[in-house]
N, C-alpha and C. Protein backbone atom coordinates (compact mmCIF):
# COMPACT_ATOMS: atom_id res chain seq x y z
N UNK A 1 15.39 53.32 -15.71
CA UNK A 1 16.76 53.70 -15.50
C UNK A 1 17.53 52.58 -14.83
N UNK A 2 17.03 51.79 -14.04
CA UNK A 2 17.52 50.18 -13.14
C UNK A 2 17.06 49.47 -13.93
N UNK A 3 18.35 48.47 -14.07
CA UNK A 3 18.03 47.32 -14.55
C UNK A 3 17.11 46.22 -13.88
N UNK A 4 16.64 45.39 -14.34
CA UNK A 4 16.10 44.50 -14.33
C UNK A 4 16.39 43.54 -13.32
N UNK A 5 15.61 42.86 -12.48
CA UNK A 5 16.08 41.84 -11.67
C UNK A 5 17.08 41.01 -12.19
N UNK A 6 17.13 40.38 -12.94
CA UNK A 6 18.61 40.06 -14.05
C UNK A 6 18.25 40.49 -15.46
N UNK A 7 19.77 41.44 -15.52
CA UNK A 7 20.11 42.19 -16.42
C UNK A 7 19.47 41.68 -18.06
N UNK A 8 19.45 40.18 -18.25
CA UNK A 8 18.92 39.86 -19.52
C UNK A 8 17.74 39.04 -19.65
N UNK A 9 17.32 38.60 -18.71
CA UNK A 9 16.33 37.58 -18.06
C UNK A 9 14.87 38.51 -18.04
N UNK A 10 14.43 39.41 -18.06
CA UNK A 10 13.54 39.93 -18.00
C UNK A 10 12.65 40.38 -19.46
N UNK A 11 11.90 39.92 -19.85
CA UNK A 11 11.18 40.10 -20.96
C UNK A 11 11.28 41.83 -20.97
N UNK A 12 10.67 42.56 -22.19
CA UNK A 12 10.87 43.76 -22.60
C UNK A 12 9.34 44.82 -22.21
N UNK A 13 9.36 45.81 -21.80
CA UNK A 13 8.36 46.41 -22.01
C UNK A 13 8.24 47.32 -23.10
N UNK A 14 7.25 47.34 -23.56
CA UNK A 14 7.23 48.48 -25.39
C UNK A 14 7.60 49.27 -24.87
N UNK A 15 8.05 50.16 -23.56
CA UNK A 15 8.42 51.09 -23.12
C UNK A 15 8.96 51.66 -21.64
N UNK A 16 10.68 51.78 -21.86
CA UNK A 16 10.81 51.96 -20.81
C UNK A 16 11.07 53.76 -20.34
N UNK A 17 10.99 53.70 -19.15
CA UNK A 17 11.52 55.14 -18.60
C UNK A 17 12.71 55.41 -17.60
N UNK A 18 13.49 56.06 -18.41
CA UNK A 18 14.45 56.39 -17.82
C UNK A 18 14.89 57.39 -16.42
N UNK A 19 13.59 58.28 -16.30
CA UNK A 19 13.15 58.81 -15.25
C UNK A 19 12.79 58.07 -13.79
N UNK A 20 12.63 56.98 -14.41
CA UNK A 20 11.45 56.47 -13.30
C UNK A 20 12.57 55.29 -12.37
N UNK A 21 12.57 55.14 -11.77
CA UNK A 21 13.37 53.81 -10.84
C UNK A 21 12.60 52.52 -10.62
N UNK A 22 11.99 52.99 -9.43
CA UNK A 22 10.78 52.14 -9.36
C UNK A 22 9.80 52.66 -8.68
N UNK A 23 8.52 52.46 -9.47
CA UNK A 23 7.52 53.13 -8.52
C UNK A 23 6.92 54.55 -9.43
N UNK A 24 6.85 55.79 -8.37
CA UNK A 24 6.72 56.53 -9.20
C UNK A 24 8.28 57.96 -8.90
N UNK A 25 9.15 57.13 -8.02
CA UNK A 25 10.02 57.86 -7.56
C UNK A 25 11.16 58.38 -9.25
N UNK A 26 11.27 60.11 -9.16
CA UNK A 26 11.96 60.88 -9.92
C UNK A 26 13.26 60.10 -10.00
N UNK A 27 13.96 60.19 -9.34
CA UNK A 27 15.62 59.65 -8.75
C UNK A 27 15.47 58.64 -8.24
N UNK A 28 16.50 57.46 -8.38
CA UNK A 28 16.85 56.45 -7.48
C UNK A 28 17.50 56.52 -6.36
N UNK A 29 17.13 55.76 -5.30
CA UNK A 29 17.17 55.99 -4.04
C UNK A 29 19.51 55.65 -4.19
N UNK A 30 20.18 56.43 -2.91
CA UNK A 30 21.47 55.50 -3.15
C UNK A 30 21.46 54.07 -2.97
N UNK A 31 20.48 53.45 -2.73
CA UNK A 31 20.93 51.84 -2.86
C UNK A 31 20.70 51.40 -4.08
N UNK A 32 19.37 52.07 -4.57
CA UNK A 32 19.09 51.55 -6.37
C UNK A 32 20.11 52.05 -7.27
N UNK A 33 21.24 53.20 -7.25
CA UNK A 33 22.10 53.67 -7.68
C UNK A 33 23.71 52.06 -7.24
N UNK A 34 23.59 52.00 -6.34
CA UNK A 34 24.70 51.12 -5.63
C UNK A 34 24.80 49.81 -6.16
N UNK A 35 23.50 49.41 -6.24
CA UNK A 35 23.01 48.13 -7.00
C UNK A 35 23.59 48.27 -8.11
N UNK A 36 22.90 49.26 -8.97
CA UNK A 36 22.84 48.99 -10.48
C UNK A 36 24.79 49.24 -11.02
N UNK A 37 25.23 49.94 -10.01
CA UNK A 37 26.40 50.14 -10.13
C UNK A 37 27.12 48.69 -10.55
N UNK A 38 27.05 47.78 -8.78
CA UNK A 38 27.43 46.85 -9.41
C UNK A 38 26.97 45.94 -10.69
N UNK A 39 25.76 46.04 -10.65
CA UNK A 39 25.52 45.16 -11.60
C UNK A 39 26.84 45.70 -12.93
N UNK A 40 26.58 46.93 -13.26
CA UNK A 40 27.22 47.11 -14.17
C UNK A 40 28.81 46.74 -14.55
N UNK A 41 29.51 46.75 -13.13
CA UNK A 41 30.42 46.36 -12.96
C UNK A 41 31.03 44.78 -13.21
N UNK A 42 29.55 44.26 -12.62
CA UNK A 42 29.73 42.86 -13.08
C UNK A 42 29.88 42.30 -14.82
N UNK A 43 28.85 43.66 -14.83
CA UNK A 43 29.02 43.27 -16.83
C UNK A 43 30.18 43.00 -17.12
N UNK A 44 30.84 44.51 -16.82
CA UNK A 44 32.18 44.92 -17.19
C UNK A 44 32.95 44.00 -16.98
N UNK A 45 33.01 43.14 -15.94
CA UNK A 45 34.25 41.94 -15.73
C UNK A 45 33.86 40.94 -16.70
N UNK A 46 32.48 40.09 -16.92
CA UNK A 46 32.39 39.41 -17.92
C UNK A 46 32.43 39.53 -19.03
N UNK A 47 32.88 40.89 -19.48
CA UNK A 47 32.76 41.10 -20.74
C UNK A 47 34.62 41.61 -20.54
N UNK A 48 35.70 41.06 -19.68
CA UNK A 48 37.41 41.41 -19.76
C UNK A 48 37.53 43.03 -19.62
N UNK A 49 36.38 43.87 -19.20
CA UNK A 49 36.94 45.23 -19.23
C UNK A 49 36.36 45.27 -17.73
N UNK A 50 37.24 46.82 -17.38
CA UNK A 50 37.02 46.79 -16.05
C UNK A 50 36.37 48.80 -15.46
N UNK A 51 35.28 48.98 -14.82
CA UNK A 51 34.32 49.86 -14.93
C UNK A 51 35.21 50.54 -13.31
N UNK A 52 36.09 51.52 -14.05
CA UNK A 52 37.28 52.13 -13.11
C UNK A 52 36.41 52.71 -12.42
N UNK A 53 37.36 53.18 -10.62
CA UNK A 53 36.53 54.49 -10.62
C UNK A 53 35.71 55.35 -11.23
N UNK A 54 36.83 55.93 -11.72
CA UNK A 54 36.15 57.25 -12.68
C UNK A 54 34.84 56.64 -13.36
N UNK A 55 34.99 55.77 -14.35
CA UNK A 55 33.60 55.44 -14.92
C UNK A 55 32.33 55.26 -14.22
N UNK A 56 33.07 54.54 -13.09
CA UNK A 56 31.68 54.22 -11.95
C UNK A 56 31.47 55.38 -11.60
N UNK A 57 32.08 56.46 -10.95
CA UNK A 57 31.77 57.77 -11.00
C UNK A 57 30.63 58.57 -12.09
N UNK A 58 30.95 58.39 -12.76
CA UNK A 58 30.22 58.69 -14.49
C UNK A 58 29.01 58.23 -14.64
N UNK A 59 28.98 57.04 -14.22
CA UNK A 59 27.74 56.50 -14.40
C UNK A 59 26.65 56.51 -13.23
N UNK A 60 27.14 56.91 -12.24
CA UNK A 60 26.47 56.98 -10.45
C UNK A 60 26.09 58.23 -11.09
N UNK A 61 26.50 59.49 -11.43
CA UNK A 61 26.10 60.65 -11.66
C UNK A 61 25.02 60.65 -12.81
N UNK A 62 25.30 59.79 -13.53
CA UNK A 62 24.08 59.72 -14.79
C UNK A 62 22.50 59.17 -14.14
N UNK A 63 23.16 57.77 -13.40
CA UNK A 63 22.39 57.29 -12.51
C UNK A 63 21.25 58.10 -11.98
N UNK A 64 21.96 58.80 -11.09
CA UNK A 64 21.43 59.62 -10.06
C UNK A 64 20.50 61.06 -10.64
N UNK A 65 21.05 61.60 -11.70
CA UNK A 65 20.36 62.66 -12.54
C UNK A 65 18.85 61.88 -12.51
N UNK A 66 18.63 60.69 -12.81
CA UNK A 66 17.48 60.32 -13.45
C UNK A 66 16.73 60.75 -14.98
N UNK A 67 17.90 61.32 -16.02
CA UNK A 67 17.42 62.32 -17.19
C UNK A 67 18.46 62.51 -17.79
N UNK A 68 18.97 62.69 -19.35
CA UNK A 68 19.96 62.94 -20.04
C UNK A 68 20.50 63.93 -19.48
N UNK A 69 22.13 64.05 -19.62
CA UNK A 69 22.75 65.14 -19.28
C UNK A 69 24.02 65.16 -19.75
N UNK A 70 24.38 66.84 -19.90
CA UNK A 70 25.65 67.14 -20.82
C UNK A 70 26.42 66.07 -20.14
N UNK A 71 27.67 66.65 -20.91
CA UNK A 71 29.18 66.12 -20.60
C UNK A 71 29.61 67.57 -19.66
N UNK A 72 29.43 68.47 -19.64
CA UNK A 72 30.16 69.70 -18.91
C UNK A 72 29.15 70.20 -18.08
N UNK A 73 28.30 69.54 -17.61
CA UNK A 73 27.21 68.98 -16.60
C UNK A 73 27.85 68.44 -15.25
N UNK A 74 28.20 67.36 -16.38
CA UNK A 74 28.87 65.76 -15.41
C UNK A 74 30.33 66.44 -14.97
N UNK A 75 30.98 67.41 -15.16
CA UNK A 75 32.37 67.84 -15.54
C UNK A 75 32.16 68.90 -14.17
N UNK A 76 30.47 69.37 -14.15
CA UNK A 76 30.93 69.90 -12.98
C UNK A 76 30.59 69.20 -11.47
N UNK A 77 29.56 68.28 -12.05
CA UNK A 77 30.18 67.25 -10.39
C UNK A 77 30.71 66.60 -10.06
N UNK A 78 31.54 66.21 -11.37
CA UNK A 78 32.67 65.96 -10.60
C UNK A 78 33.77 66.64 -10.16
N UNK A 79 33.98 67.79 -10.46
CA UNK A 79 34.86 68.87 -9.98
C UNK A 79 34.34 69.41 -8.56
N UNK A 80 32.90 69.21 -8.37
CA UNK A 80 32.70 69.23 -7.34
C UNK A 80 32.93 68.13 -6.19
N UNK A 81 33.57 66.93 -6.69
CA UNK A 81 34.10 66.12 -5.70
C UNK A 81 35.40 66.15 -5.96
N UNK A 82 36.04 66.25 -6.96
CA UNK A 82 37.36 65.98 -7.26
C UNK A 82 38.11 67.50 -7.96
N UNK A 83 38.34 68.28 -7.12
CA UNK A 83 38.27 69.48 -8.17
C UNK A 83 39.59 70.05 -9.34
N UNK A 84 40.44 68.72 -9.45
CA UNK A 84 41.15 68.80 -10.53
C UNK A 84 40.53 68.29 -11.88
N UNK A 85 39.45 67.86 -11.60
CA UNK A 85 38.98 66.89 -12.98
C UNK A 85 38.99 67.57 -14.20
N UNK A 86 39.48 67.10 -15.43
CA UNK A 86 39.39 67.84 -16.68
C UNK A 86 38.28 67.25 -17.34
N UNK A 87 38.12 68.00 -18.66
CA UNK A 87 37.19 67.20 -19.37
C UNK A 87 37.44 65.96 -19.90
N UNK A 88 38.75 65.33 -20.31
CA UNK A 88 38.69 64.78 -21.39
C UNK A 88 39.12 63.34 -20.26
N UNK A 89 39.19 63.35 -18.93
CA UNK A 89 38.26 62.64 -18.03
C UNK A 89 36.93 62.17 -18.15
N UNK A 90 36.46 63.47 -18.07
CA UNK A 90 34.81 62.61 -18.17
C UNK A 90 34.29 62.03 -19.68
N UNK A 91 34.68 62.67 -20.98
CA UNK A 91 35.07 62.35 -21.94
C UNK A 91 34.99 60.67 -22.26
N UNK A 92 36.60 60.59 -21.61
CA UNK A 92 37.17 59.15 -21.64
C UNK A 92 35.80 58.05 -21.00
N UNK A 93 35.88 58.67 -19.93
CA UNK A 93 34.59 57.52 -19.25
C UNK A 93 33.02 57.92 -20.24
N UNK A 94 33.29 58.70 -20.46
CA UNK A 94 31.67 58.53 -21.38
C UNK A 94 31.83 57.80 -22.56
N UNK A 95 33.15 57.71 -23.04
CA UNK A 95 33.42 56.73 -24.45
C UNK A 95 33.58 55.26 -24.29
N UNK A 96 33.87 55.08 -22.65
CA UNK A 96 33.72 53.72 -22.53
C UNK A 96 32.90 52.94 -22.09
N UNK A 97 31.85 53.99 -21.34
CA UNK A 97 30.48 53.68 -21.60
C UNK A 97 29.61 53.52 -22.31
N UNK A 98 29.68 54.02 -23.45
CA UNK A 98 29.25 54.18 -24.09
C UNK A 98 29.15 52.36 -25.29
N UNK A 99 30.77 52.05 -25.30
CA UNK A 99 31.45 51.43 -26.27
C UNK A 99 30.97 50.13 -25.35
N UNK A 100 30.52 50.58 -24.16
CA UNK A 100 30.40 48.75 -23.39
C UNK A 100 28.99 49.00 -23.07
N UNK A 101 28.15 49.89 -24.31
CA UNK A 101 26.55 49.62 -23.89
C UNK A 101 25.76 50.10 -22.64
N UNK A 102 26.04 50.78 -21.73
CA UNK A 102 25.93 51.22 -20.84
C UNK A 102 24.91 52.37 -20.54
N UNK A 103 25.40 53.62 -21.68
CA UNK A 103 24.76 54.36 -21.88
C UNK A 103 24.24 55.24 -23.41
N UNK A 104 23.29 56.18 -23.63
CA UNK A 104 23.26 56.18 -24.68
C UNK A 104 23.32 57.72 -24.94
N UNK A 105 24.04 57.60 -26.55
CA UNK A 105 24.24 59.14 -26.64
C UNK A 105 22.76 59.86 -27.21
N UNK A 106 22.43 60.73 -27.02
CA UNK A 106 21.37 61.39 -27.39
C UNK A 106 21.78 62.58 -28.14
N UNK A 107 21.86 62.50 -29.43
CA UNK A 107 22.71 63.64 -30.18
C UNK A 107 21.51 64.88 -30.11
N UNK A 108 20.27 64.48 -30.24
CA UNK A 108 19.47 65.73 -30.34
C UNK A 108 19.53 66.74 -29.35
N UNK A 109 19.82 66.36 -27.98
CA UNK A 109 20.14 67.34 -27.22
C UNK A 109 21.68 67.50 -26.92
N UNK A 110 22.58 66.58 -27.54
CA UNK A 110 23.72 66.52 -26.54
C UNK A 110 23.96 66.16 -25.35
N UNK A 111 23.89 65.45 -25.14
CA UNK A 111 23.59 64.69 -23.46
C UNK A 111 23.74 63.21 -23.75
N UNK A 112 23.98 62.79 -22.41
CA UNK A 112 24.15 60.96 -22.07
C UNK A 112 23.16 60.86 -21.26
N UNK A 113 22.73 59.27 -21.75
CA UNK A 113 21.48 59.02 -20.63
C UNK A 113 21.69 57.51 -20.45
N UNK A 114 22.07 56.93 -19.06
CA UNK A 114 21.57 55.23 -18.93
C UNK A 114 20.88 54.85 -19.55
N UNK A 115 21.11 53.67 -20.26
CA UNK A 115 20.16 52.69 -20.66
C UNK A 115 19.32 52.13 -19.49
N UNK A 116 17.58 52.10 -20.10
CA UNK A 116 17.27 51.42 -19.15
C UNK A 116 17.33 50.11 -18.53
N UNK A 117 17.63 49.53 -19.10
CA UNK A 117 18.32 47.97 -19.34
C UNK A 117 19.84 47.85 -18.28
N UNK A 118 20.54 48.89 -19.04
CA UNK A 118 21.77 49.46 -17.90
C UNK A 118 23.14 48.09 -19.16
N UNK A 119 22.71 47.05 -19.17
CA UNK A 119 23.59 45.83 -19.46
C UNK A 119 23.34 45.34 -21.08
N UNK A 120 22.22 45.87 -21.44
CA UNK A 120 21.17 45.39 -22.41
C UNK A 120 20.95 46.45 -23.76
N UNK A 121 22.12 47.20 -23.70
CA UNK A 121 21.34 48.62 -23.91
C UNK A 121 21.22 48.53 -25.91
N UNK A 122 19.84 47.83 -26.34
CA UNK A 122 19.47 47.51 -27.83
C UNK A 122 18.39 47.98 -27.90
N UNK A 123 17.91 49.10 -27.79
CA UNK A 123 16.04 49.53 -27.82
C UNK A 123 16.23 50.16 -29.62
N UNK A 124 17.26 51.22 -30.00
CA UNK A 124 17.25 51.00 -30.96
C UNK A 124 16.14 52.76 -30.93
N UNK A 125 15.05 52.89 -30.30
CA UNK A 125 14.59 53.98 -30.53
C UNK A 125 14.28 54.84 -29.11
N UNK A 126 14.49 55.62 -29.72
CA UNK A 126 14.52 56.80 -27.74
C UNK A 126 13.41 58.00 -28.26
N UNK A 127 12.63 58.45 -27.41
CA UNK A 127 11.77 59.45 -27.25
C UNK A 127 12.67 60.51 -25.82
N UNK A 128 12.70 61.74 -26.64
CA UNK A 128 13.91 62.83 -26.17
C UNK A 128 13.01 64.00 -26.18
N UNK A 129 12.64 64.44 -24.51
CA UNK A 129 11.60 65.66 -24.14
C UNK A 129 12.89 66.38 -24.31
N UNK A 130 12.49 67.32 -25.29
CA UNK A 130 13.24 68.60 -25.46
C UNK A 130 13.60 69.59 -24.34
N UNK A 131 12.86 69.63 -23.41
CA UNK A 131 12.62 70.45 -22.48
C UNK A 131 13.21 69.94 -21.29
N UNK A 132 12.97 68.89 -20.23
CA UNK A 132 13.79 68.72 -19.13
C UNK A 132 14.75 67.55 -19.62
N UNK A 133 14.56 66.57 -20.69
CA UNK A 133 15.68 65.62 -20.90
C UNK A 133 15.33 64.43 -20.51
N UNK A 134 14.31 64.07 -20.53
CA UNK A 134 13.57 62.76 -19.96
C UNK A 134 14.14 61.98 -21.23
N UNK A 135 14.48 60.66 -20.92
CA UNK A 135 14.34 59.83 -22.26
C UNK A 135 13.43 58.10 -21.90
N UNK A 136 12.75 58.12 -22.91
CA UNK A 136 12.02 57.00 -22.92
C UNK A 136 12.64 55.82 -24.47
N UNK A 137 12.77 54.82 -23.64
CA UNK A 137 13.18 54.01 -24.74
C UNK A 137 11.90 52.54 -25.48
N UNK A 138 12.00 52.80 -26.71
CA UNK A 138 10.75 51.96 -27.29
C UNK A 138 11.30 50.85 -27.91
N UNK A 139 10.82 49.69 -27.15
CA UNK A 139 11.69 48.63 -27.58
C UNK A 139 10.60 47.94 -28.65
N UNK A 140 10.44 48.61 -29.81
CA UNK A 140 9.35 48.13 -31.04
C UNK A 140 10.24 47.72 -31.70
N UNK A 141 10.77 46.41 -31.68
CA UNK A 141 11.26 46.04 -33.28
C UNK A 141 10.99 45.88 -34.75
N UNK A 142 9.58 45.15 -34.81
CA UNK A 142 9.18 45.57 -35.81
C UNK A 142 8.88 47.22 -36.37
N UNK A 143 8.92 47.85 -35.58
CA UNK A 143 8.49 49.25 -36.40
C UNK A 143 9.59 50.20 -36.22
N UNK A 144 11.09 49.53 -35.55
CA UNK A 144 12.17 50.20 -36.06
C UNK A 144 12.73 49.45 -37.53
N UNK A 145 12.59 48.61 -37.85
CA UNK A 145 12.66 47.51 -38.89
C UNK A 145 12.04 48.50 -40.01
N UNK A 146 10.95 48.83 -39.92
CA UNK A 146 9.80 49.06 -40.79
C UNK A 146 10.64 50.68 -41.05
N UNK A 147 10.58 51.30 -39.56
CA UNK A 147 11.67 52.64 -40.51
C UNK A 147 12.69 52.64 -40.87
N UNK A 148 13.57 51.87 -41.10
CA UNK A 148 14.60 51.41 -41.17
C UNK A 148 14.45 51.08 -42.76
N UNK A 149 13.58 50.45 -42.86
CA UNK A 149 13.58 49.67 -44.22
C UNK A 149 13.04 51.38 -45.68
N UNK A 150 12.18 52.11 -44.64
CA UNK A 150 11.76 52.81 -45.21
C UNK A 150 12.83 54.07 -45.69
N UNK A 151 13.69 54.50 -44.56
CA UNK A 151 14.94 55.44 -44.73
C UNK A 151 16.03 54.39 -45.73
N UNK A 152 16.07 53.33 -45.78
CA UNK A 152 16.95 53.15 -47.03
C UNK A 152 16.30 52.89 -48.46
N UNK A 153 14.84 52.99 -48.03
CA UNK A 153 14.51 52.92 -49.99
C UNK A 153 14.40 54.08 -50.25
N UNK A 154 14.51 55.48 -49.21
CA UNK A 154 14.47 56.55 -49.54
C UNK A 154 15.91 57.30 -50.17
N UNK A 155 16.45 56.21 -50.12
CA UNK A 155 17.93 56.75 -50.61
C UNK A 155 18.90 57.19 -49.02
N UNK A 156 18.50 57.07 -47.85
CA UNK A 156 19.42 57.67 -47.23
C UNK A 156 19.88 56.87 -46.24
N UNK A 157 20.90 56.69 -45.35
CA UNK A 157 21.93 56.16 -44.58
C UNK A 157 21.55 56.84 -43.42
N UNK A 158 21.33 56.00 -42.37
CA UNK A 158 20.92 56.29 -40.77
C UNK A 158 22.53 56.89 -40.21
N UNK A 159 22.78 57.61 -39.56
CA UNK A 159 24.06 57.70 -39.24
C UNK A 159 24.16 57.48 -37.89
N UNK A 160 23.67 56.36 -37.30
CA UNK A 160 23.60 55.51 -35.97
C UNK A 160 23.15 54.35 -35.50
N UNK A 161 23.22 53.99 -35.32
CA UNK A 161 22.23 53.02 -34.23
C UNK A 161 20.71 53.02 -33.61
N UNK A 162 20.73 54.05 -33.39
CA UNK A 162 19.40 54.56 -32.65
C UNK A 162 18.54 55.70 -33.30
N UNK A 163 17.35 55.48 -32.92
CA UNK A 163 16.58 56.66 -33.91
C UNK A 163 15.86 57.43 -32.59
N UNK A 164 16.17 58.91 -32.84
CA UNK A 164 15.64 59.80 -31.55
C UNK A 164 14.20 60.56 -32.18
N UNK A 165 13.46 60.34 -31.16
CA UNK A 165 12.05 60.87 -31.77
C UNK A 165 12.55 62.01 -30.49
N UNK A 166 12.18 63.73 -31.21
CA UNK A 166 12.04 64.79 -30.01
C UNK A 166 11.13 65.02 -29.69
N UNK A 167 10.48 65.43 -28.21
CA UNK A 167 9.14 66.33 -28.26
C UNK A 167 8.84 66.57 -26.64
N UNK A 168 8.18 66.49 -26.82
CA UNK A 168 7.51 67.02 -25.22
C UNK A 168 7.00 65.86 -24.28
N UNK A 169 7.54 65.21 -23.28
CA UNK A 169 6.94 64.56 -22.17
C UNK A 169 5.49 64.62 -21.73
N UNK A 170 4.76 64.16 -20.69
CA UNK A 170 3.78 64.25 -20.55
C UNK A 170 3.91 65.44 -19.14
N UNK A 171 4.89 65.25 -18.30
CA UNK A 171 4.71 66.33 -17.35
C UNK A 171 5.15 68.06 -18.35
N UNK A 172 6.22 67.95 -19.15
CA UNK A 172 6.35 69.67 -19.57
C UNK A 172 5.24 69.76 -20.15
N UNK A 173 4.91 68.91 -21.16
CA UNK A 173 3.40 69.44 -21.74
C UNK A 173 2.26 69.89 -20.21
N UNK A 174 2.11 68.90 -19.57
CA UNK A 174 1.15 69.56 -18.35
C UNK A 174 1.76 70.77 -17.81
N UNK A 175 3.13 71.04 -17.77
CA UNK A 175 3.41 71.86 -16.99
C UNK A 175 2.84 73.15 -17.62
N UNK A 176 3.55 72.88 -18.88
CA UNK A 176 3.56 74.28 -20.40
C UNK A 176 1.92 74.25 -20.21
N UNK A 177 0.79 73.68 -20.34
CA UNK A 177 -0.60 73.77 -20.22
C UNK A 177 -1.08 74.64 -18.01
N UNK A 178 -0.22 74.73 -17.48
CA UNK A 178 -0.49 74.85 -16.37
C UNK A 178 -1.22 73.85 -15.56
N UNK A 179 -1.00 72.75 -15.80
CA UNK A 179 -1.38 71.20 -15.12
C UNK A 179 -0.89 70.44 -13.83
N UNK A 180 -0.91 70.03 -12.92
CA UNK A 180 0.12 69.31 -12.04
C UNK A 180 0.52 68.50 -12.92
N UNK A 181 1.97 67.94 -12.84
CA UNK A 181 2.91 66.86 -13.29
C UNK A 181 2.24 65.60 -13.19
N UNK A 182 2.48 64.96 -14.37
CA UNK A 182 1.53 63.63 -14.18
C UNK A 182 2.01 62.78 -13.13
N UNK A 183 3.20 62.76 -13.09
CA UNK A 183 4.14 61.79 -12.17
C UNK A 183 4.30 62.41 -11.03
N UNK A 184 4.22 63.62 -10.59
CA UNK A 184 4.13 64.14 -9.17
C UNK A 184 5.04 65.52 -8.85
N UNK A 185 5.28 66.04 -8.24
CA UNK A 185 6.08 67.48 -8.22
C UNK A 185 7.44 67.10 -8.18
N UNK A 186 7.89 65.98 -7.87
CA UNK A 186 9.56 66.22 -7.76
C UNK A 186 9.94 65.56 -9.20
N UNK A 187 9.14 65.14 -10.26
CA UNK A 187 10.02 64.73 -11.49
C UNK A 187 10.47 65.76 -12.58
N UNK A 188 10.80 66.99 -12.16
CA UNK A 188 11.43 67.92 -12.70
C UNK A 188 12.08 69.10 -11.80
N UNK A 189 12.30 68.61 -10.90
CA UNK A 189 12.96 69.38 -9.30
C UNK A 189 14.77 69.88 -10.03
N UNK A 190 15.20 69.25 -10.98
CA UNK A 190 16.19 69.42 -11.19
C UNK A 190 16.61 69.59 -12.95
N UNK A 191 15.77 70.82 -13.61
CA UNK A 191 16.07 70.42 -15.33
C UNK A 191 17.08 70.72 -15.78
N UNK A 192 18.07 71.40 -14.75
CA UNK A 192 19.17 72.06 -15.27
C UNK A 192 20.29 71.40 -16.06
N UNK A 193 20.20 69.76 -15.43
CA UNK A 193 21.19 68.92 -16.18
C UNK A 193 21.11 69.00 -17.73
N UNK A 194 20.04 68.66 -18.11
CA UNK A 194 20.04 68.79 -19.58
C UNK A 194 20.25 70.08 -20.53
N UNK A 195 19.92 70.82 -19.62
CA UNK A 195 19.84 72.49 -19.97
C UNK A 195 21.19 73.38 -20.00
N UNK A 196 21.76 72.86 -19.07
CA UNK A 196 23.10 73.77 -18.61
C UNK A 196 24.21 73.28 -19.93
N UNK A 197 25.47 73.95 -20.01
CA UNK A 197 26.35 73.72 -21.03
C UNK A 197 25.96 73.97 -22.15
């Protein structure tokens, strides 16, 4: 879910987690949230756009979820700080996050989730637990290439960017089996984000 000691400088892992910060901690601490903020911010200036309030708002809350989450999710914390906020507020900042790479849409559930990259955001394939909203991103190029190549000799047109594999995490599966959480008791302390709306 944090970027990288520098944002492009860091070689790739076949797999990142968006859950994870650093370590084996659920949520990022507020300084790993504060950080990555700016970093992002910094993008935003080198790239002539500028990561308003509100967006930084948008994205501290995505941040901080640690896990995909609606738009009328995000709509209600921020009404819980700001309690005029409309939707097409949070809306706006999710489209310009979106449009400056930031974050990624996850159509299978409906929900936004940080890139883990945060600055970088090209994985191209996401693994989407149906159940609490975890997203894992697989930075396989060759074998998005390879499906890629395979969905157009099949006759059909990707209608995105990104290819979402759905299914089950390794903690809901333990959970759904009656297992302790592989990652520890607090990485599902909160599933409602993905769930609610």
């Amino acid at each position: 879910m944090l970027p990288h000691d520098s944002p492009h400088a860091h070689a790739h892992d076949s797999t990142h987690r968006h859950a994870l910060a650093e370590g084996d901690a659920a949520v990022p601490s507020p300084e790993q949230i504060e950080r990555s903020l700016d970093i992002a911010d910094e993008y935003c200036q080198a790239r002539g756009e500028r990561l308003t309030p509100i967006r930084r708002k948008v994205l501290g809350l995505l941040l901080a979820s640690g896990r995909a989450t609606k738009a009328y999710a995000l709509l209600d914390q921020m009404r819980d700080m700001h309690p005029g906020s409309a939707p097409p507020t949070v809306y706006r900042a999710l489209d310009f996050l979106l449009s400056a790479n930031l974050i990624h849409r996850i159509e299978t559930i409906n929900a936004f989730s940080v890139c883990h990259d945060l600055t970088h955001c090209q994985h191209g394939i996401l693994m989407v637990c149906q159940d609490c909203g975890r997203v894992e991103e697989l930075h396989e190029p060759k074998l998005r290439k390879t499906l890629i190549a395979q969905v157009k000799q099949s006759g059909y047109r990707l209608s995105g960017e990104e290819i979402e594999l759905k299914g089950l995490c390794p903690d809901c599966q333990a959970r759904a089996e009656g297992k302790p959480a592989k990652r520890g008791k607090e990485s599902h302390s909160d599933t409602t984000d993905a769930q609610s709306a």
